[in-house]
N, C-alpha and C. Protein backbone atom coordinates (compact mmCIF):
# COMPACT_ATOMS: atom_id res chain seq x y z
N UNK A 1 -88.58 146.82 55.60
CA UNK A 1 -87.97 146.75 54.28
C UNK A 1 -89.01 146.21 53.31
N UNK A 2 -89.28 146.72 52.20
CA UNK A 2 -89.76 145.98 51.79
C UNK A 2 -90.00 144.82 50.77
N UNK A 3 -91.23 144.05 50.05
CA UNK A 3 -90.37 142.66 49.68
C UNK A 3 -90.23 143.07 48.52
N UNK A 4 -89.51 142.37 48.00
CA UNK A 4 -89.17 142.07 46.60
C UNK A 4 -90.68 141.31 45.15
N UNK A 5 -90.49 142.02 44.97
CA UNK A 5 -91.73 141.47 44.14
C UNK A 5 -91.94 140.36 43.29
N UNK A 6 -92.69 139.35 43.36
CA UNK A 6 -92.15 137.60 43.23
C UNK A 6 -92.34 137.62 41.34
N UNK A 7 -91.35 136.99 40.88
CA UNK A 7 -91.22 136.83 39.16
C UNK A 7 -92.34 136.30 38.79
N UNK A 8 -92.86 136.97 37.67
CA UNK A 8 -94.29 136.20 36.91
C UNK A 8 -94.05 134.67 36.89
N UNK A 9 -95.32 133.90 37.24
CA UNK A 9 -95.27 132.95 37.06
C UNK A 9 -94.53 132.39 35.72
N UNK A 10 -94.36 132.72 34.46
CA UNK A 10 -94.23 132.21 33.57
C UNK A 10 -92.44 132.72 32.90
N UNK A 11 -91.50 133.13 34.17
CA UNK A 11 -90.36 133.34 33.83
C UNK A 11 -89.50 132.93 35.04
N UNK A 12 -88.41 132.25 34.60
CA UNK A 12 -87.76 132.86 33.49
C UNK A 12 -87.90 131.44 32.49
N UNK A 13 -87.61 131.23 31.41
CA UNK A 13 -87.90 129.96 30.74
C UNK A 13 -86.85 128.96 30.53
N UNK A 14 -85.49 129.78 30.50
CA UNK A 14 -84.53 129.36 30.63
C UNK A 14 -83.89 129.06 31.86
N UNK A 15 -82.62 127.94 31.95
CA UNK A 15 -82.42 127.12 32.81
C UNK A 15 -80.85 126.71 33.02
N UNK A 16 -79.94 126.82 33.68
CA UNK A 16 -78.53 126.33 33.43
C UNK A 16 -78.23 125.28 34.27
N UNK A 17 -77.68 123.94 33.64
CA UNK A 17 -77.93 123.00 34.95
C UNK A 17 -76.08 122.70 34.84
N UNK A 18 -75.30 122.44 35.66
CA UNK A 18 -74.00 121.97 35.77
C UNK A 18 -73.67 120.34 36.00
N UNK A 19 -72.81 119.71 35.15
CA UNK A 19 -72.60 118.51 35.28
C UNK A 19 -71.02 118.14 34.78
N UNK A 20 -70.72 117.15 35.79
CA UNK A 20 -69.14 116.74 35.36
C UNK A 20 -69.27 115.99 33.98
N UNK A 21 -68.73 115.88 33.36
CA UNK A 21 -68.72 115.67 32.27
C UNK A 21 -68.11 113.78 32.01
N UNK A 22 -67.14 113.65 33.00
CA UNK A 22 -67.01 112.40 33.13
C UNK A 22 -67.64 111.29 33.78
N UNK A 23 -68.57 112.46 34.76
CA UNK A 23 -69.73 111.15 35.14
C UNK A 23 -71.07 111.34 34.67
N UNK A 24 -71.80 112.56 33.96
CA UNK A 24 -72.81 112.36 32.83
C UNK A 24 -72.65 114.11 32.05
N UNK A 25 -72.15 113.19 31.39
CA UNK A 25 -72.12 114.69 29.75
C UNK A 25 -73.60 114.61 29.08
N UNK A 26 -73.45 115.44 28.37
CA UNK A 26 -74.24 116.20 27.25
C UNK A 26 -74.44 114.49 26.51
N UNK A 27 -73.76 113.99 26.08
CA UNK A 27 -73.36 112.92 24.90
C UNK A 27 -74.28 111.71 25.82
N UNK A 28 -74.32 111.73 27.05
CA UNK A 28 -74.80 110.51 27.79
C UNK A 28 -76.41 110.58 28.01
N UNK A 29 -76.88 112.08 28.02
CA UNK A 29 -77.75 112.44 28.09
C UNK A 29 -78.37 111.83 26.52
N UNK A 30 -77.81 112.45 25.34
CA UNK A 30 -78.64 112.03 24.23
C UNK A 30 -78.30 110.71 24.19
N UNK A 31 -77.73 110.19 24.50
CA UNK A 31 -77.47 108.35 24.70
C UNK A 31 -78.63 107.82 25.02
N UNK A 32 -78.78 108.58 26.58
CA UNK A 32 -80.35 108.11 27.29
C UNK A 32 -81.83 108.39 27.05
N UNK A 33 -81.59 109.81 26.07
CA UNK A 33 -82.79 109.90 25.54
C UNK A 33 -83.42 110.99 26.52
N UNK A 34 -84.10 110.73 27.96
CA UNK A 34 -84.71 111.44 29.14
C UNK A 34 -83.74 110.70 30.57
N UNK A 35 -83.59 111.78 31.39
CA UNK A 35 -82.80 111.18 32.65
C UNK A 35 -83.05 112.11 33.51
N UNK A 36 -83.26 111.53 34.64
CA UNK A 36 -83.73 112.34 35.80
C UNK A 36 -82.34 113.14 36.06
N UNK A 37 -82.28 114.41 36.88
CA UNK A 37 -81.60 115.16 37.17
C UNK A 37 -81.38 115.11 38.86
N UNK A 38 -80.70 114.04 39.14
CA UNK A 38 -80.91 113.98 40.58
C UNK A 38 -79.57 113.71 41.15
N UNK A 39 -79.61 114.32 42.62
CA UNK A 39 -78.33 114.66 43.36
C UNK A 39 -78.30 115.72 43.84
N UNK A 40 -78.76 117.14 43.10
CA UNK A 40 -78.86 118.33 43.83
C UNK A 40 -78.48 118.51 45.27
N UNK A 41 -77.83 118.97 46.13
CA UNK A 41 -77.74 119.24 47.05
C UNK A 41 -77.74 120.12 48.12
N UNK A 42 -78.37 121.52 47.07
CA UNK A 42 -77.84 122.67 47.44
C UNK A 42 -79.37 123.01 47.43
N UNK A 43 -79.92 124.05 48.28
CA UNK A 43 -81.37 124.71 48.88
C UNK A 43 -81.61 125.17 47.66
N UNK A 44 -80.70 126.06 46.95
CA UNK A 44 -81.22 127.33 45.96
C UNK A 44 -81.25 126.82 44.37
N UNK A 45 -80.23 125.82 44.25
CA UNK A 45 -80.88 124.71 43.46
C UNK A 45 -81.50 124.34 43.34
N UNK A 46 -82.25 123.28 44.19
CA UNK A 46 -83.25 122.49 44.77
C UNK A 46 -84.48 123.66 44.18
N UNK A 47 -84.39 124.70 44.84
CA UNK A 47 -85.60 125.49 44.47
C UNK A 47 -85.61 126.09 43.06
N UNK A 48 -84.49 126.62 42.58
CA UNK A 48 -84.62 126.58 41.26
C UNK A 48 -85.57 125.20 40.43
N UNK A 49 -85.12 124.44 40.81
CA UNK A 49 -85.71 123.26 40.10
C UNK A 49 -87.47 122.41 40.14
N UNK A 50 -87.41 123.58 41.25
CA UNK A 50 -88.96 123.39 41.90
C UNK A 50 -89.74 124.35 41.21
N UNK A 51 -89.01 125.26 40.18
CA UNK A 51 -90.09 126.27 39.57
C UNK A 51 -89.81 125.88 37.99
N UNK A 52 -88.83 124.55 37.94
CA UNK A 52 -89.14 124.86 35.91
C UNK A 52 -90.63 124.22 35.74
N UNK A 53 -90.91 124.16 34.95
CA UNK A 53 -92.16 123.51 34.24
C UNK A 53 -92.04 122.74 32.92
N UNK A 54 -92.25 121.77 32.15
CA UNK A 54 -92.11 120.99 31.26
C UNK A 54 -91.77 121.91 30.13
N UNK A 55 -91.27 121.80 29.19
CA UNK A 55 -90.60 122.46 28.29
C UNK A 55 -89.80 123.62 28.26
N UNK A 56 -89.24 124.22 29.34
CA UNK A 56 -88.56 124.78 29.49
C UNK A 56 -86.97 124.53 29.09
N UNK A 57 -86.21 125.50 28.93
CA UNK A 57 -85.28 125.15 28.07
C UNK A 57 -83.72 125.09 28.95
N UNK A 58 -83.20 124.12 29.29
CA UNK A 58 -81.92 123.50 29.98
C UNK A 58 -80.82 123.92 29.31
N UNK A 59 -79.70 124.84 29.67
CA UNK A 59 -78.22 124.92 29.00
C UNK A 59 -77.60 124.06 29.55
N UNK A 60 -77.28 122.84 29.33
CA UNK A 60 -76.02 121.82 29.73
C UNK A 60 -74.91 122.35 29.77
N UNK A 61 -74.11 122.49 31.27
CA UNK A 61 -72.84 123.20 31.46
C UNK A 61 -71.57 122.32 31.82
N UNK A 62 -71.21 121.74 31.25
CA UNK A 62 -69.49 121.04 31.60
C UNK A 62 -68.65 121.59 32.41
N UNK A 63 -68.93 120.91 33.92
CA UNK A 63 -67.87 121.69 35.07
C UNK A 63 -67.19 120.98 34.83
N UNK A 64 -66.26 120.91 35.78
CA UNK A 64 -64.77 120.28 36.04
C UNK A 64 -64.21 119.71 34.81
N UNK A 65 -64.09 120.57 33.79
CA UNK A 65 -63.66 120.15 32.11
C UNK A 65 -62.76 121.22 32.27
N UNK A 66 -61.93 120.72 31.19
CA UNK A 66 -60.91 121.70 30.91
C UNK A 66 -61.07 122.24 29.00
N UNK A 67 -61.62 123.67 28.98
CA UNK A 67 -61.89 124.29 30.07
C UNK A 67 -63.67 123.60 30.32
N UNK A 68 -63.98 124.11 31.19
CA UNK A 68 -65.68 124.23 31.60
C UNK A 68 -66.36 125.29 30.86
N UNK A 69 -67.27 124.68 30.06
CA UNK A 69 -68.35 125.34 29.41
C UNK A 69 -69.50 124.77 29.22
N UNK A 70 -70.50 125.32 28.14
CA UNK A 70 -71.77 124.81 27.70
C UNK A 70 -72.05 124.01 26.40
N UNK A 71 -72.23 122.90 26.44
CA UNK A 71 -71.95 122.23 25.83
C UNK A 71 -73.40 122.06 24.80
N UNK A 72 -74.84 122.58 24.76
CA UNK A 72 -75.49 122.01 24.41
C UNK A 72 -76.79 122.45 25.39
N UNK A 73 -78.13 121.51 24.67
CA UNK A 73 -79.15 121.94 25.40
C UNK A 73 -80.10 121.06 25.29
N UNK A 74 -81.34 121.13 27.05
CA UNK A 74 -82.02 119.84 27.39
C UNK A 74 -83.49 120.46 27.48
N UNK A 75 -83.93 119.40 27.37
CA UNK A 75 -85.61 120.18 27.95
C UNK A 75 -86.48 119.19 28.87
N UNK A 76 -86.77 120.24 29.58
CA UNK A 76 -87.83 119.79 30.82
C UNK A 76 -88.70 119.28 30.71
N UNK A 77 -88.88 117.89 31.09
CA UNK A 77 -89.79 116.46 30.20
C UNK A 77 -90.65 116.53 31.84
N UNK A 78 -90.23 116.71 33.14
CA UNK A 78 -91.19 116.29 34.02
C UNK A 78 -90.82 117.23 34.93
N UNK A 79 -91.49 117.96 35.85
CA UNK A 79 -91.66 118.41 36.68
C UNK A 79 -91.19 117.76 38.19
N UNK A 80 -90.56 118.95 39.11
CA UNK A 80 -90.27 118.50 40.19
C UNK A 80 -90.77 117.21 40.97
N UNK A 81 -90.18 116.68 41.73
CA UNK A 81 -90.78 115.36 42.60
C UNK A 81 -89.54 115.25 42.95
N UNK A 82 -89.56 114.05 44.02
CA UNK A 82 -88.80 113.58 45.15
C UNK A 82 -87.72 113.28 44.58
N UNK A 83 -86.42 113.44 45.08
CA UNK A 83 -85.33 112.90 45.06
C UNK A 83 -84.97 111.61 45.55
N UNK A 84 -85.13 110.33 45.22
CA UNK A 84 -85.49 109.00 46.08
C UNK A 84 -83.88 108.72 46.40
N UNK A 85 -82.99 109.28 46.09
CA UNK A 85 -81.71 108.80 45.82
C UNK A 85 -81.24 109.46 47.37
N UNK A 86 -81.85 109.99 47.63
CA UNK A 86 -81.25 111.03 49.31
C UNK A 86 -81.85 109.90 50.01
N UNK A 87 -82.87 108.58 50.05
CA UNK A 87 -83.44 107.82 51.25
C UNK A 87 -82.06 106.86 51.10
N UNK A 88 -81.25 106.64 50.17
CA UNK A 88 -80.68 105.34 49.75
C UNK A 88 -79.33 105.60 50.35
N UNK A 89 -79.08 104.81 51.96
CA UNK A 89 -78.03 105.20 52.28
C UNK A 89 -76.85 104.66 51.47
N UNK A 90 -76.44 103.54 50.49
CA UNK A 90 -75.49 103.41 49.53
C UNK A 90 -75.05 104.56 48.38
N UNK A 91 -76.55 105.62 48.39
CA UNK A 91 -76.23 106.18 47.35
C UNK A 91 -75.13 107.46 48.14
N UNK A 92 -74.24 108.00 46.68
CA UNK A 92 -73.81 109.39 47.08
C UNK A 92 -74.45 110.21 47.30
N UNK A 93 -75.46 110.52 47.41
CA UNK A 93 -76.63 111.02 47.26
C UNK A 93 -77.63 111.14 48.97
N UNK A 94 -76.92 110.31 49.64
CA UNK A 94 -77.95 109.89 51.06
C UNK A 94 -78.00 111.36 51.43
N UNK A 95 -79.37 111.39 52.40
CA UNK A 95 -79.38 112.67 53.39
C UNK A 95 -79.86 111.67 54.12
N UNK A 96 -79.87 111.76 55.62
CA UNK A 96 -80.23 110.86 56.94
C UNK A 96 -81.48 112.19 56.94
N UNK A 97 -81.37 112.80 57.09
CA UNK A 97 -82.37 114.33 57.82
C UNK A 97 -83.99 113.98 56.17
N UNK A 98 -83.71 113.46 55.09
CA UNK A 98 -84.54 113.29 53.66
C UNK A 98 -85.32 112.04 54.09
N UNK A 99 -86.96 111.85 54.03
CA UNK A 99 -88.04 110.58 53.65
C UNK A 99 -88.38 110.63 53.28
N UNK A 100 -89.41 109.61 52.75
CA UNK A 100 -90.35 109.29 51.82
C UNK A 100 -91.34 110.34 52.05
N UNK A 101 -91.36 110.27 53.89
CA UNK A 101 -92.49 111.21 54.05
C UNK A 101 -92.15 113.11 54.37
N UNK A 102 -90.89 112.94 54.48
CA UNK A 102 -90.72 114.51 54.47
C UNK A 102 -89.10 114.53 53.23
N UNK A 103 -89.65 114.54 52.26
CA UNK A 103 -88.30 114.63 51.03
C UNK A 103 -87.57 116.38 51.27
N UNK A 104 -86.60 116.42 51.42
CA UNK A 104 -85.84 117.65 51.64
C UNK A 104 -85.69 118.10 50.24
N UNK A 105 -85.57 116.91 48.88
CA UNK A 105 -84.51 117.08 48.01
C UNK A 105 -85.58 116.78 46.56
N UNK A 106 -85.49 117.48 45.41
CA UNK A 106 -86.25 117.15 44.32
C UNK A 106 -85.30 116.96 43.08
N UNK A 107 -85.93 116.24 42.18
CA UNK A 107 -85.23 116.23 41.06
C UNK A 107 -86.09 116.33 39.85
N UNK A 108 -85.42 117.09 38.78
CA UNK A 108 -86.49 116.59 37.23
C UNK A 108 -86.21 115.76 36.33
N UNK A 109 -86.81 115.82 35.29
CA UNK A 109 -86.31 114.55 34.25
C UNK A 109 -86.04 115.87 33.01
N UNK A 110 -85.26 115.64 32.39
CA UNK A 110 -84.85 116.26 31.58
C UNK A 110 -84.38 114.87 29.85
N UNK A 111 -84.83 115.90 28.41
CA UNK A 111 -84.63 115.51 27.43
C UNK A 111 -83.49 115.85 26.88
N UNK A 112 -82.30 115.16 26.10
CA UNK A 112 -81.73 115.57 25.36
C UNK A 112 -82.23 116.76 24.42
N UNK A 113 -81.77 117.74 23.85
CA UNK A 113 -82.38 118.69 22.82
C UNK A 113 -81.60 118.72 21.35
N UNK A 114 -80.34 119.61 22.03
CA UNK A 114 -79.53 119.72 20.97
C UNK A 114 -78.19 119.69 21.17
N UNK A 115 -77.39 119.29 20.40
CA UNK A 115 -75.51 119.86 20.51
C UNK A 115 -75.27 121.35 19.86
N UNK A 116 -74.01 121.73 21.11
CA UNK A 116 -74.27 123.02 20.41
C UNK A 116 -73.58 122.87 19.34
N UNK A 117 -73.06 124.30 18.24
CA UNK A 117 -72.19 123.72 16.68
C UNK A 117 -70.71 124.04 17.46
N UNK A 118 -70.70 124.76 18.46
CA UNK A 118 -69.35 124.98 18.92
C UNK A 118 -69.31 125.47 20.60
N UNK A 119 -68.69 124.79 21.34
CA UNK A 119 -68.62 124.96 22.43
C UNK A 119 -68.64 126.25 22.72
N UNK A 120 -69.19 126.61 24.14
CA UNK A 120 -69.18 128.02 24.67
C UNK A 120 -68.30 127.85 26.31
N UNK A 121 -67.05 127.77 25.74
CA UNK A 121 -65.99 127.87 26.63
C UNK A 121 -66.07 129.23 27.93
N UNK A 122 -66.11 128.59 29.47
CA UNK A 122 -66.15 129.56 30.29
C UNK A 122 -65.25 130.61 30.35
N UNK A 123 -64.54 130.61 30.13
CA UNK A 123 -63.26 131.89 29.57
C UNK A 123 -63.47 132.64 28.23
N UNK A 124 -63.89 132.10 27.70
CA UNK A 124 -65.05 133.16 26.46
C UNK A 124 -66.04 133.87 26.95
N UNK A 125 -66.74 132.89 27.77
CA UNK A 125 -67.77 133.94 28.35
C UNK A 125 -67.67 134.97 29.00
N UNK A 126 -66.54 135.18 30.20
CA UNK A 126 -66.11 135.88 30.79
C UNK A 126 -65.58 137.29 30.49
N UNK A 127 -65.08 136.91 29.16
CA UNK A 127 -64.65 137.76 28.13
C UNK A 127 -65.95 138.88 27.53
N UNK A 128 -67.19 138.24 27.92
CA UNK A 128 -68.56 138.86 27.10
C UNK A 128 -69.12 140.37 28.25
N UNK A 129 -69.08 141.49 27.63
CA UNK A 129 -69.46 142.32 28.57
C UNK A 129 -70.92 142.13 28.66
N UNK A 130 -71.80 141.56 27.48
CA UNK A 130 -73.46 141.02 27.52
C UNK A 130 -73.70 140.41 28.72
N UNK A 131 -72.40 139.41 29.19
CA UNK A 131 -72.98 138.33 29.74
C UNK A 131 -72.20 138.87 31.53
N UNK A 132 -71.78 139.89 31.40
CA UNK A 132 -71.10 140.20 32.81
C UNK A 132 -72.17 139.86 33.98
N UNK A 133 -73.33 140.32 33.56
CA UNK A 133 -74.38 139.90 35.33
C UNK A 133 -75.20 138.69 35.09
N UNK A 134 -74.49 138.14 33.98
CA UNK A 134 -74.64 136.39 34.26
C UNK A 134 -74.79 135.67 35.74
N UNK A 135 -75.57 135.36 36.15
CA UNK A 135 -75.25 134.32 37.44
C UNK A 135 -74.22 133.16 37.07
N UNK A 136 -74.45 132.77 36.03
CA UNK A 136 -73.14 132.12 35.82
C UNK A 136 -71.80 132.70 36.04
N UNK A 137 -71.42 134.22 36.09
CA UNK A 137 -70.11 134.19 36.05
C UNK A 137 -70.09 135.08 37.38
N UNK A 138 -71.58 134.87 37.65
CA UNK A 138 -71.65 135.84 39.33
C UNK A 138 -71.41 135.20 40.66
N UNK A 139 -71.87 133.90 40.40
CA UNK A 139 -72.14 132.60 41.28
C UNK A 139 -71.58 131.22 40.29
N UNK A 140 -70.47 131.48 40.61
CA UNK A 140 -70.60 130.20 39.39
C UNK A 140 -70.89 128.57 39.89
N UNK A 141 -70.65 128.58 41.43
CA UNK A 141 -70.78 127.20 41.99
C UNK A 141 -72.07 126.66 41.95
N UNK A 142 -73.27 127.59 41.61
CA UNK A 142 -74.43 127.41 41.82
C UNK A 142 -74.75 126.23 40.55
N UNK A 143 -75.31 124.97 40.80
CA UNK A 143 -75.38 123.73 40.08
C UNK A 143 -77.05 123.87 39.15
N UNK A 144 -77.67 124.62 39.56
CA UNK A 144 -78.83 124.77 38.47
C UNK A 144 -79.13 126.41 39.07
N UNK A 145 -79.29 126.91 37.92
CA UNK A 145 -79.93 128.83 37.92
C UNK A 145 -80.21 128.66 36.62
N UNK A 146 -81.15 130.01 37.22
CA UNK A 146 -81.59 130.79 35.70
C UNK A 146 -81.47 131.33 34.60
N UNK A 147 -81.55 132.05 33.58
CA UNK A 147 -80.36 132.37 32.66
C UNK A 147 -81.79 133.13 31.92
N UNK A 148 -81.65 134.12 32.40
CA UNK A 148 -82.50 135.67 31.35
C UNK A 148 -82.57 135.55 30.39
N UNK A 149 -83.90 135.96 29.49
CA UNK A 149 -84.10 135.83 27.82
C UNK A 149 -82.91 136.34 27.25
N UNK A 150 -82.69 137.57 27.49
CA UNK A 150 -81.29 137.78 26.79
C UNK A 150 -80.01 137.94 26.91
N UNK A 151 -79.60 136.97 28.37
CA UNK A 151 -78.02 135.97 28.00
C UNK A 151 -78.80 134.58 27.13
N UNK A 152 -79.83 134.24 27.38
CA UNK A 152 -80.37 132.85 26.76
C UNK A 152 -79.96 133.03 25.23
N UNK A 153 -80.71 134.80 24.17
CA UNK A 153 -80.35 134.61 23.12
C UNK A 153 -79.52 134.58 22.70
N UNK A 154 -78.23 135.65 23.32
CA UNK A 154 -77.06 135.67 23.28
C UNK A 154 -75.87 133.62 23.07
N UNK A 155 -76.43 133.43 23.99
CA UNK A 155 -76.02 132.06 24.31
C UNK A 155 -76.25 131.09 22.57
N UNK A 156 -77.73 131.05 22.47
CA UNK A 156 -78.30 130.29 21.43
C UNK A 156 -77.37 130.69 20.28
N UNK A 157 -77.46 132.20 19.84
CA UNK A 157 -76.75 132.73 18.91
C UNK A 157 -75.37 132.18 18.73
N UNK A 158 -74.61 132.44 19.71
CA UNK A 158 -73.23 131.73 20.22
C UNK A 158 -72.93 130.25 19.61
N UNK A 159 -73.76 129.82 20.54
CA UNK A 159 -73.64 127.97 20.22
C UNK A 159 -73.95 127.49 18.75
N UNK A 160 -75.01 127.75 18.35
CA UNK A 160 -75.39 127.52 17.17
C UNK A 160 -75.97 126.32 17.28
N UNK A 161 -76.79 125.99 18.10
CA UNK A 161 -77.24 124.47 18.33
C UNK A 161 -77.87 123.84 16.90
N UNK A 162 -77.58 123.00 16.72
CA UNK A 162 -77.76 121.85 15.44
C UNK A 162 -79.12 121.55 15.44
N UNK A 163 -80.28 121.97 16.61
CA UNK A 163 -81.68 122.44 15.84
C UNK A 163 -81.85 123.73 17.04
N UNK A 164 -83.17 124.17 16.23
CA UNK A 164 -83.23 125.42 17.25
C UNK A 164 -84.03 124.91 18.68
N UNK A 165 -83.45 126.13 19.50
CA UNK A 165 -84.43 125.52 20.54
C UNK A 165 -85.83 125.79 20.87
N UNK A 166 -86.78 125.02 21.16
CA UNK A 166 -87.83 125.47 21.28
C UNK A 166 -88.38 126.96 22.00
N UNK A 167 -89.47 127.82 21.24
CA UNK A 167 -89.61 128.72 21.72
C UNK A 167 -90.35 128.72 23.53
N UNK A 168 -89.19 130.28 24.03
CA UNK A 168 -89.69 130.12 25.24
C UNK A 168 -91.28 130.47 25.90
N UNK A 169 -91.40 130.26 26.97
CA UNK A 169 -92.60 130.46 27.34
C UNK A 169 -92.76 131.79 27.18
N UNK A 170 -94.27 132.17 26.63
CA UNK A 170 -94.93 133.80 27.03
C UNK A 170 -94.91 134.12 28.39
């Protein structure tokens, strides 16, 4: 069979990361200014997160909200590294199988960016025939994926974020 041919280094630029909203929103994020993105638990996550690169552009997604949508947008302040929160058996976060010296698990640091001017409710989206081969509405459990230049513009257009977002990578 043969392989699949690996994405230019320099795509995709965009980024969708998922978060409960009652234990860190959009609002907590610009509270904090920069906050690591850590907990991941999932392989294809994990690896998603192992290919952004610093300025890349984060859609903040509000799960378990009623409804769940996108609330806004972050940017990629640091590059992959260890998840220290998987060694810490108190944390929610422990893996027994995760060390110092063999880390299973990575996390990034991410910036506040922008609010969007109006929520992008997941039942709106659904509604979008643009956005039908969304991984978002393909996979939706997936806690960080990618998001194509154009659901990204689509999205931006949508939200109306209160500054623009920085342009994506060439």
């Amino acid at each position: 069979m043969p392989r699949k041919p690996a994405a230019p280094v320099n795509a995709p630029a965009y980024w969708l990361m998922k978060t409960e909203p009652d234990l860190f929103s959009l609002d907590t994020l610009k509270a904090k200014g920069v906050a690591p993105w850590d907990g991941v638990r999932n392989f294809q996550a994990r690896n998603h997160m192992r290919e952004m690169v610093v300025g890349d552009v984060v859609f903040i997604h509000h799960s378990n909200a009623e409804p769940s949508g996108i609330a806004g947008l972050a940017i990629v302040m640091r590059i992959a590294y260890p998840d220290h929160t998987s060694w810490d058996p108190k944390s929610d976060y422990f893996d027994a199988k995760s060390t110092p010296d063999k880390p299973r698990w990575s996390m990034v640091d991410v910036a506040y960016h922008a609010t969007f001017g109006r929520y992008l409710a997941l039942p709106e989206l659904r509604e979008m025939p643009e956005l039908a081969d969304m991984i978002l509405l393909q996979r939706p459990r997936l806690s960080v994926q990618p998001v194509g230049p154009r659901h990204a513009a689509l999205l931006l257009r949508l939200g109306r974020p209160d500054r623009p977002a920085p342009a994506s990578r060439p």
